[in-house]
N, C-alpha and C. Protein backbone atom coordinates (compact mmCIF):
# COMPACT_ATOMS: atom_id res chain seq x y z
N UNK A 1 -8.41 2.95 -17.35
CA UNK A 1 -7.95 2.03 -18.37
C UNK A 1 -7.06 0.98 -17.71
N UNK A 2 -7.12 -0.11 -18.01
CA UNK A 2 -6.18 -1.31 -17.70
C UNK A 2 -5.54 -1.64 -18.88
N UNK A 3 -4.26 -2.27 -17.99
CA UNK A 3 -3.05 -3.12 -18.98
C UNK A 3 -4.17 -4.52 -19.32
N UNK A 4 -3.86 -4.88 -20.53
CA UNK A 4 -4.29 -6.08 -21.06
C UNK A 4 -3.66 -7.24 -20.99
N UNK A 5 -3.58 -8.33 -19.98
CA UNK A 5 -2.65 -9.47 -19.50
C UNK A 5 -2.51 -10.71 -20.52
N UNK A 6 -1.99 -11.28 -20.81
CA UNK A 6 -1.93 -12.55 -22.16
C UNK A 6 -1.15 -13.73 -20.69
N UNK A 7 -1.38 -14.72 -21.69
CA UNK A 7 -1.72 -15.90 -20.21
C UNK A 7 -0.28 -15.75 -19.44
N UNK A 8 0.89 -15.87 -20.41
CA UNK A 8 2.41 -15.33 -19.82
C UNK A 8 2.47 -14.78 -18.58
N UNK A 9 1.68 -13.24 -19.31
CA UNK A 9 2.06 -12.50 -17.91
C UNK A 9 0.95 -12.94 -16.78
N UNK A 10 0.53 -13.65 -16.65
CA UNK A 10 -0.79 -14.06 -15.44
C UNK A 10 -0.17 -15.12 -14.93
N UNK A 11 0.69 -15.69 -15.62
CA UNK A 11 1.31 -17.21 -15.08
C UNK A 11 2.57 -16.37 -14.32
N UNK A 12 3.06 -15.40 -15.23
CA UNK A 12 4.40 -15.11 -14.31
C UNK A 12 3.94 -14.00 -12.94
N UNK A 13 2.41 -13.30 -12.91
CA UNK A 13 2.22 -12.57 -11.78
C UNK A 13 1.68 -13.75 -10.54
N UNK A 14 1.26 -14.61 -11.20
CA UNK A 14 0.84 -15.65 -10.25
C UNK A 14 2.01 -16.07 -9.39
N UNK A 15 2.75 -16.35 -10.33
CA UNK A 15 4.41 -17.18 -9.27
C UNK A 15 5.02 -16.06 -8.70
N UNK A 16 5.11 -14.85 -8.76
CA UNK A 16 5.77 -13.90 -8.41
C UNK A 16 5.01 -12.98 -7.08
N UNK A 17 3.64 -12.84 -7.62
CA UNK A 17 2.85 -12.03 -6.42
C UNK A 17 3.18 -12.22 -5.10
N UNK A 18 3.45 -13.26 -4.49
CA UNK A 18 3.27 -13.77 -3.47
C UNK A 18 4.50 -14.13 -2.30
N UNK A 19 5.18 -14.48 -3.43
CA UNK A 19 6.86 -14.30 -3.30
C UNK A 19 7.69 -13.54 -4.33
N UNK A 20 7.96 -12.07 -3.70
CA UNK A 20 9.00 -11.17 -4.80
C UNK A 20 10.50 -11.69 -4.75
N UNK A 21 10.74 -12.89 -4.04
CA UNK A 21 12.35 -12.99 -3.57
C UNK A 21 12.47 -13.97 -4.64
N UNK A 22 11.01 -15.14 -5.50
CA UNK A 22 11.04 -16.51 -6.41
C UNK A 22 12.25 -15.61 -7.60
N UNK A 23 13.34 -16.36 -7.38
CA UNK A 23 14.05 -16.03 -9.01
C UNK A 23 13.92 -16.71 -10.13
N UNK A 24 13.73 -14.96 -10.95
CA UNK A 24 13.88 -15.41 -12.31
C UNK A 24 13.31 -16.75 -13.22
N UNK A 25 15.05 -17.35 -12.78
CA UNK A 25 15.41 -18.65 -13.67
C UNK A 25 14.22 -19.52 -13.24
N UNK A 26 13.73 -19.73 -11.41
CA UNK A 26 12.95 -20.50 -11.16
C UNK A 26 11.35 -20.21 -11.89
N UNK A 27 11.04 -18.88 -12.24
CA UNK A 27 9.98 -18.41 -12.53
C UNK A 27 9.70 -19.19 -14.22
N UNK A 28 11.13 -19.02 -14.62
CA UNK A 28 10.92 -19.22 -15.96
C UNK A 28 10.75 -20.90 -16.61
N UNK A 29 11.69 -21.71 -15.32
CA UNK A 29 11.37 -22.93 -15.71
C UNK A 29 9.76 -23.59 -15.54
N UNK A 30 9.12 -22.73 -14.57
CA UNK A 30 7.85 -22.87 -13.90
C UNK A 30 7.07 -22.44 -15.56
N UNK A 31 6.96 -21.96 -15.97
CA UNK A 31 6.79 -21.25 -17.18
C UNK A 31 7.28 -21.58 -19.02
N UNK A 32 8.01 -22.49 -18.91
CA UNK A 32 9.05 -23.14 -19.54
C UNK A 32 9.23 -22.33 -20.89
N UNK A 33 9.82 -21.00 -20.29
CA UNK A 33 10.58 -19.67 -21.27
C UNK A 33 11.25 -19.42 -21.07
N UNK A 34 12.79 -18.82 -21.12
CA UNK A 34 13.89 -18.34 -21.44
C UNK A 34 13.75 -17.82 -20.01
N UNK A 35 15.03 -17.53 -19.39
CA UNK A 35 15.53 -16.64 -18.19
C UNK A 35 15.06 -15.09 -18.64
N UNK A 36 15.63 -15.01 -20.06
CA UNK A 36 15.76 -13.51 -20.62
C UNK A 36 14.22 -12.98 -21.09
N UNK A 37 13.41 -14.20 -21.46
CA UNK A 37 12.04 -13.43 -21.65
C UNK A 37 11.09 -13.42 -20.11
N UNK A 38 11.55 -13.65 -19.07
CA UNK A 38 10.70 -13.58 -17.94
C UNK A 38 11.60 -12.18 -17.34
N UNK A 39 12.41 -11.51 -17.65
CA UNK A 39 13.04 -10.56 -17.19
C UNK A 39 12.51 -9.13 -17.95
N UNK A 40 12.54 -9.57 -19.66
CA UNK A 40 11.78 -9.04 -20.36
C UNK A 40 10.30 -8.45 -20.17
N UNK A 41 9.99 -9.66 -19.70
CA UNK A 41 8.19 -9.83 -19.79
C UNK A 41 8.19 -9.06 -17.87
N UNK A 42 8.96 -9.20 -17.13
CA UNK A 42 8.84 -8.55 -15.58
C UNK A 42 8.99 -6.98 -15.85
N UNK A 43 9.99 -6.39 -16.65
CA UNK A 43 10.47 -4.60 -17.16
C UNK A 43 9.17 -4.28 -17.73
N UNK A 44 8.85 -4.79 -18.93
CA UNK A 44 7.40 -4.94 -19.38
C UNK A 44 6.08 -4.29 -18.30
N UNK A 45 6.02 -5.42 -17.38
CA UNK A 45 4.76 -4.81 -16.97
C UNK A 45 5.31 -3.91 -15.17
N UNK A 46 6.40 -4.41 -15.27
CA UNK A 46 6.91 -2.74 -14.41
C UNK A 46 6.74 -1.39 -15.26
N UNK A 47 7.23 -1.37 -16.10
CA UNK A 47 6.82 0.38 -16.83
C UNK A 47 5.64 0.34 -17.72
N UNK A 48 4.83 -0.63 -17.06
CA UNK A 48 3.34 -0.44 -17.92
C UNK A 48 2.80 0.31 -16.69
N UNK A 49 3.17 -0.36 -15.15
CA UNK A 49 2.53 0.27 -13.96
C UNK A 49 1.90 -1.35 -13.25
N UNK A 50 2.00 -2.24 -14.20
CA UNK A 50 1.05 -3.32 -13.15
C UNK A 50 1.68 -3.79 -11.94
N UNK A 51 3.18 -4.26 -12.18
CA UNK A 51 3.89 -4.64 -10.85
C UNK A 51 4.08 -2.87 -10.34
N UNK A 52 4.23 -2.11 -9.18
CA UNK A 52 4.96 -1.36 -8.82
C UNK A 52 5.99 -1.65 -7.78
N UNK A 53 6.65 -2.66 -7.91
CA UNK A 53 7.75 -2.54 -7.31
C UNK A 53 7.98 -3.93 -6.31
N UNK A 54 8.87 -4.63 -5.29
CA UNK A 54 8.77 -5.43 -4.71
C UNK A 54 9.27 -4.64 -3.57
N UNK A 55 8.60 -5.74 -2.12
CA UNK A 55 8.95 -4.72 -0.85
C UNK A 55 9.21 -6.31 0.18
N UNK A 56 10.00 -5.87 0.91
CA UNK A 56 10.14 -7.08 2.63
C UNK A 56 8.74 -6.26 3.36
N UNK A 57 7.95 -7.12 4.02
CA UNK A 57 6.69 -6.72 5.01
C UNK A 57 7.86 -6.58 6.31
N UNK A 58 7.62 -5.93 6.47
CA UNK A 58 8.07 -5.72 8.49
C UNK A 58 6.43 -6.36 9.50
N UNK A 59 6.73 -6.30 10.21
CA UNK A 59 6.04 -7.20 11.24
C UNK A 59 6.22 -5.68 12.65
N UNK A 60 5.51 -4.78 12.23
CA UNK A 60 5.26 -3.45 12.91
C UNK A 60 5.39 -3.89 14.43
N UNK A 61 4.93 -4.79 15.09
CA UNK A 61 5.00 -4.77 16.25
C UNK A 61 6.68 -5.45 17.05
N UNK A 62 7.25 -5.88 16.22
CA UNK A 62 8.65 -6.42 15.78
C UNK A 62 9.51 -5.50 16.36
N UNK A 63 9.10 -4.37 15.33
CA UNK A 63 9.77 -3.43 15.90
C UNK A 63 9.87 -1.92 16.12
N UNK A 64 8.92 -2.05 17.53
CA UNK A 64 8.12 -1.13 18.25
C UNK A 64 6.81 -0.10 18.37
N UNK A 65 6.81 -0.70 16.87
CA UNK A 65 5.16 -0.16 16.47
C UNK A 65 3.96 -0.86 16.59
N UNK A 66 3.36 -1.13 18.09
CA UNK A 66 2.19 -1.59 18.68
C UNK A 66 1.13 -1.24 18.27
N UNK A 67 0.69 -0.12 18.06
CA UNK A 67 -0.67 0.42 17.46
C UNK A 67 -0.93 0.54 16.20
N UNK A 68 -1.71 -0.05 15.21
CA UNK A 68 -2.19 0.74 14.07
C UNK A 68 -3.68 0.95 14.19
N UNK A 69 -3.45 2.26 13.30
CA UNK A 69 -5.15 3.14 13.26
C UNK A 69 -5.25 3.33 12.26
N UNK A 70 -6.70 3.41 11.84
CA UNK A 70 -7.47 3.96 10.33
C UNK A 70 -7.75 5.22 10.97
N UNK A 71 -7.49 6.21 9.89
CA UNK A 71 -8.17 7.22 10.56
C UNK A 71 -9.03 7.88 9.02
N UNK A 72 -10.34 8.14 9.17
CA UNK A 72 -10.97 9.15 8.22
C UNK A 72 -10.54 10.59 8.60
N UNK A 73 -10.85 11.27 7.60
CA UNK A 73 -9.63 12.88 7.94
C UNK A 73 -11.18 13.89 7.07
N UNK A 74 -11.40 14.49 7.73
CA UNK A 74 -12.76 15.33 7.16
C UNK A 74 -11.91 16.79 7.00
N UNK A 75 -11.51 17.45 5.66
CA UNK A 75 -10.93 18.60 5.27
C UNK A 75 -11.78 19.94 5.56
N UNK A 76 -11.34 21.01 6.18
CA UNK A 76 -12.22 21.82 5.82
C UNK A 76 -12.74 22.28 4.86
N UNK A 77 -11.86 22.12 3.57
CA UNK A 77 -12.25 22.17 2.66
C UNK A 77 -11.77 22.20 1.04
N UNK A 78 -12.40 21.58 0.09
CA UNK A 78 -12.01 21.03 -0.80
C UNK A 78 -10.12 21.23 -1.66
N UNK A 79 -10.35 22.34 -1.32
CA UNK A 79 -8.93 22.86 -1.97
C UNK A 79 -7.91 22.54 -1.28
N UNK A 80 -7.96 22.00 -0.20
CA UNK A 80 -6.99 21.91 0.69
C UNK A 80 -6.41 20.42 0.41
N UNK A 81 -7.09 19.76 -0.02
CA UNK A 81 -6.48 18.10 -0.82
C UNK A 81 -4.29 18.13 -1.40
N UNK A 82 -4.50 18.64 -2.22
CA UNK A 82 -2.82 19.15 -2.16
C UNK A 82 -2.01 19.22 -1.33
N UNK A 83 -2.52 20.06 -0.91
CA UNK A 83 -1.42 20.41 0.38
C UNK A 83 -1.37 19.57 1.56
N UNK A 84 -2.15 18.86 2.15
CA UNK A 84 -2.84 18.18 2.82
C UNK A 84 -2.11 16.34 2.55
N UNK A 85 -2.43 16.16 1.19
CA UNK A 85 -1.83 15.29 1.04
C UNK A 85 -0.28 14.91 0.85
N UNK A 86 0.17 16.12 0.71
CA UNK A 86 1.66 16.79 0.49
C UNK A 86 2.55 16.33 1.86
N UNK A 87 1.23 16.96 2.82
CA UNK A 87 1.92 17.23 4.53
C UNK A 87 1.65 15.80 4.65
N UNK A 88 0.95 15.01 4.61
CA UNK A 88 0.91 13.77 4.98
C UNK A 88 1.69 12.63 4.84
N UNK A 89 2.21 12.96 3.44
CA UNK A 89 3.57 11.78 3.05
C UNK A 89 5.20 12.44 3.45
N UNK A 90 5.07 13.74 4.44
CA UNK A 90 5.86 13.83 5.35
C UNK A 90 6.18 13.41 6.75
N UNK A 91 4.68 12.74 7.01
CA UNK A 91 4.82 11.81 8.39
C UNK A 91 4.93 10.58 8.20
N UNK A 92 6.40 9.81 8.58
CA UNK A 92 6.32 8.79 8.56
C UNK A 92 5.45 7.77 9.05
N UNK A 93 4.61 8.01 10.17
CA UNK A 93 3.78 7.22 10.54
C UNK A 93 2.93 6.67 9.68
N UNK A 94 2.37 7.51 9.07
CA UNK A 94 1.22 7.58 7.70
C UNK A 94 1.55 6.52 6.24
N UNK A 95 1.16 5.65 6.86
CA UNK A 95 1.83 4.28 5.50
C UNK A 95 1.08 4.57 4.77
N UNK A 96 -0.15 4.49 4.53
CA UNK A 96 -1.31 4.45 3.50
C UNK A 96 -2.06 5.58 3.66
N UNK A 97 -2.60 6.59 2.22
CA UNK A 97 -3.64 7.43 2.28
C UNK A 97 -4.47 7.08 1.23
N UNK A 98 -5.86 7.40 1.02
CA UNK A 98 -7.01 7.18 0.38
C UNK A 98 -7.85 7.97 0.42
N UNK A 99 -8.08 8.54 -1.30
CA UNK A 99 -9.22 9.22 -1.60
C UNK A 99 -10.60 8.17 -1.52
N UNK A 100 -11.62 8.70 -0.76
CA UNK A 100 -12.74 8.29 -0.37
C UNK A 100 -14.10 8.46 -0.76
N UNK A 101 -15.29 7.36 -1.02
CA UNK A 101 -16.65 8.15 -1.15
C UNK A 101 -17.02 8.06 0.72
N UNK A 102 -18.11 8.69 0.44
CA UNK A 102 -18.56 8.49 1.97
C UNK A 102 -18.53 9.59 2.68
N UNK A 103 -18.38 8.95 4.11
CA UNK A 103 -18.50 10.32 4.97
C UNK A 103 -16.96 11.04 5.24
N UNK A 104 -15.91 10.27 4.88
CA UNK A 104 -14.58 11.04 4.92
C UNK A 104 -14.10 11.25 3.62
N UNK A 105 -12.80 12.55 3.73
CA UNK A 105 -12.43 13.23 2.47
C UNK A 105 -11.33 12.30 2.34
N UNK A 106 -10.50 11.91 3.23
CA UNK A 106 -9.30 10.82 2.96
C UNK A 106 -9.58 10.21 3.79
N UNK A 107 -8.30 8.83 4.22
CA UNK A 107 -8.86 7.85 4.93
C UNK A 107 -7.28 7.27 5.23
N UNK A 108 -6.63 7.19 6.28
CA UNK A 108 -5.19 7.14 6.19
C UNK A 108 -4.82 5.65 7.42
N UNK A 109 -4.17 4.86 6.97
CA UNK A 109 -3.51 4.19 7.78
C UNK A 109 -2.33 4.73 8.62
N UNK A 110 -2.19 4.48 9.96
CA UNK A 110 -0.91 4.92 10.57
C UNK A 110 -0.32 3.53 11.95
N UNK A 111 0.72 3.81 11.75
CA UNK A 111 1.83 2.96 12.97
C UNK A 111 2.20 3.82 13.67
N UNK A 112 1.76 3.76 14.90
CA UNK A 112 2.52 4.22 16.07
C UNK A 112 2.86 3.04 17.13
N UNK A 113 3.45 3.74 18.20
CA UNK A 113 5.01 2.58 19.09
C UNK A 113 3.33 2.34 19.93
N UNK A 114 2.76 3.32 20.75
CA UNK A 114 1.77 2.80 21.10
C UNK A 114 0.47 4.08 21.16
N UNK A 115 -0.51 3.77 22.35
CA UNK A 115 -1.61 4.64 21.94
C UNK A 115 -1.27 6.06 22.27
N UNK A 116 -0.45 6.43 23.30
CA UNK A 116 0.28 7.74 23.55
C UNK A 116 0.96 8.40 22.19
N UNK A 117 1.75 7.99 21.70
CA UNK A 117 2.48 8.16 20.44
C UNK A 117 1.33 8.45 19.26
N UNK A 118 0.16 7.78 19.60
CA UNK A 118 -0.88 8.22 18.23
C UNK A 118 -1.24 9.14 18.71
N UNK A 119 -1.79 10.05 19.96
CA UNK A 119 -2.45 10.46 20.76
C UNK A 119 -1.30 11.88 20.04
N UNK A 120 -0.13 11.75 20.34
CA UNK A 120 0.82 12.83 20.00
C UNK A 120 0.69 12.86 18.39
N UNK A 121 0.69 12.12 17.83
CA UNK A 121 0.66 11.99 16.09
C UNK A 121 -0.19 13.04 15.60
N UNK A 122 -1.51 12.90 16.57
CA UNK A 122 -2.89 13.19 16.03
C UNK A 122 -2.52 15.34 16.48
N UNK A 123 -2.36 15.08 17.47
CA UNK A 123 -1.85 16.39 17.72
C UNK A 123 -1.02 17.56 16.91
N UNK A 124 -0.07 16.39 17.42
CA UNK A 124 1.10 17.41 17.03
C UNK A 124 1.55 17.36 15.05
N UNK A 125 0.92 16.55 14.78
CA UNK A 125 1.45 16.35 13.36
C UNK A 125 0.09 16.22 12.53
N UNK A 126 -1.17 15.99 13.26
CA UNK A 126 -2.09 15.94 11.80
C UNK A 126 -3.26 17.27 12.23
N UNK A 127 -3.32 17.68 13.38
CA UNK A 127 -4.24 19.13 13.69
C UNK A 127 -3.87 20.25 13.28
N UNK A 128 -2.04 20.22 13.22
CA UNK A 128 -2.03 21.46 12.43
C UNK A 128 -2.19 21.55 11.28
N UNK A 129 -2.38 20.21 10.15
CA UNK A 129 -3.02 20.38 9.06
C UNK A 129 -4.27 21.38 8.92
N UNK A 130 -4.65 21.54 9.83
CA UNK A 130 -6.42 22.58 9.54
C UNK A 130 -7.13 21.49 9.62
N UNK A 131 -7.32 20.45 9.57
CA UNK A 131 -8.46 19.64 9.38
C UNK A 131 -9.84 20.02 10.30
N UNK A 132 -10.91 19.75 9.93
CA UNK A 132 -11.91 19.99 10.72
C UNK A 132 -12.34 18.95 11.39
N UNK A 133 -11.88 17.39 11.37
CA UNK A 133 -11.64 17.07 12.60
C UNK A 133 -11.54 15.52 11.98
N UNK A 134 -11.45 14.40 13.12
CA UNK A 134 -10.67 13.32 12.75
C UNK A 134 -11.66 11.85 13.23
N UNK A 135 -11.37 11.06 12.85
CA UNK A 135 -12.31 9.75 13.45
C UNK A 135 -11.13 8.38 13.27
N UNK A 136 -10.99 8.06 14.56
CA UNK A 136 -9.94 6.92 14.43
C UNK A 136 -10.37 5.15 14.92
N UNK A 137 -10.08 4.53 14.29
CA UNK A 137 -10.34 2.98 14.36
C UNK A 137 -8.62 2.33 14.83
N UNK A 138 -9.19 1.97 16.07
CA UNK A 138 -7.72 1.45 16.24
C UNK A 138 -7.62 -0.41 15.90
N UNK A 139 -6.83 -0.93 15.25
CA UNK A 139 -7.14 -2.20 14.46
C UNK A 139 -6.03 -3.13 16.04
N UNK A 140 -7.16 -4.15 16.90
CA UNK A 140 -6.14 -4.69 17.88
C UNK A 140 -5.26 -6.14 16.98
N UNK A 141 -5.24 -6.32 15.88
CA UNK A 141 -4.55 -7.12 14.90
C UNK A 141 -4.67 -7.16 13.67
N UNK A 142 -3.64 -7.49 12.33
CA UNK A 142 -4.00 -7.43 11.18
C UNK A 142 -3.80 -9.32 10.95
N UNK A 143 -5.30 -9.72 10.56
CA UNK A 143 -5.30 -11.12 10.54
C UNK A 143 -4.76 -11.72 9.24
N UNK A 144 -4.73 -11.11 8.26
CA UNK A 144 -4.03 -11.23 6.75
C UNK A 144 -3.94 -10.03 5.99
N UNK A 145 -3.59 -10.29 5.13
CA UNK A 145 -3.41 -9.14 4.19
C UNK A 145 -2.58 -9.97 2.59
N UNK A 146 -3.30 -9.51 1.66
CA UNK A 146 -2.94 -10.50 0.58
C UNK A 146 -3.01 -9.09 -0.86
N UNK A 147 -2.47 -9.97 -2.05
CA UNK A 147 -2.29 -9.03 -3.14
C UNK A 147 -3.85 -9.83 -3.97
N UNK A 148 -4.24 -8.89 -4.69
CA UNK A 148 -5.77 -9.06 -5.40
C UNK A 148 -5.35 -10.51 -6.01
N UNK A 149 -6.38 -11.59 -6.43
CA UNK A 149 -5.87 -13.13 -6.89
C UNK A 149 -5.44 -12.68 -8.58
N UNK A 150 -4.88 -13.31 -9.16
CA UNK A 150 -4.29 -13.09 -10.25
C UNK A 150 -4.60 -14.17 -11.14
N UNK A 151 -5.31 -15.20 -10.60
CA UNK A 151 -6.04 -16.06 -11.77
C UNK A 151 -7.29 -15.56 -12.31
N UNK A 152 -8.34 -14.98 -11.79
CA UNK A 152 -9.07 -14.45 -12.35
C UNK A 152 -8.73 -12.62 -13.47
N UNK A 153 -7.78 -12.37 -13.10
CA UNK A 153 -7.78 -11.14 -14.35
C UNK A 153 -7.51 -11.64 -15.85
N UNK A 154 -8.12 -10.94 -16.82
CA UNK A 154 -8.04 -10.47 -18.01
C UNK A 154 -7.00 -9.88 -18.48
């Protein structure tokens, strides 16, 4: 099920997506509504679930994290998803996980300092999961990365 957007909130995810730091007041004159209903209308679709939250990007290689990898993660087996995913948002390395169709059961982004450090990751922190075994894509740059466009939703 989806939240249902009215042009407001599409005008105010538009000015906001892209830059979480645009304030408020500036959002609202862009918008030409009240300070208090763009604050309103932001709580709104935070506890609906559409915004989850605002974040600063770090620039991983900035600071000291040279490598990122995709890795598909093949479970031995089905029941083990829980726990599995449990142990995983205990390694910091592990920014992103994903339930998958295809040939993997999850599908996990990770930062390490460099390829030694993944080499130990994979070891020492994702084999003793049980997994039945692993497939890694090492990415030599991330050329963009953007939030879904917000003029086309409903």
């Amino acid at each position: 099920m989806h939240y249902r957007l009215d042009e407001l909130d599409r005008e105010i995810l538009k000015r906001i997506a892209n830059d979480a730091r645009k304030p408020f007041l500036e959002v609202a004159r862009e918008c030409n509504v009240s300070g208090a209903a763009i604050h309103q209308r932001i709580r709104k679709l935070m506890n609906a679930g559409v915004i989850k939250g605002s974040e600063f990007l770090l620039d991983s290689s900035m600071i000291g994290y040279e490598t990122c990898a995709y890795m598909g993660l093949y479970l031995q087996n089905p029941g083990q998803f829980p726990v599995v995913i449990e142990a995983l948002q205990q390694i910091p390395e592990v920014v992103e996980c994903h339930y998958t169709t295809g040939q993997y059961d999850l599908f996990i982004k990770i930062y390490a300092r460099n390829n030694k450090h993944l080499l130990d990751i994979i070891h020492h922190k994702l084999q003793p999961l049980g997994l039945a075994r692993t497939e890694t894509l090492i990415s030599f740059k991330e050329e963009f990365r953007r939030n879904i466009p917000v003029g086309n939703i409903r």
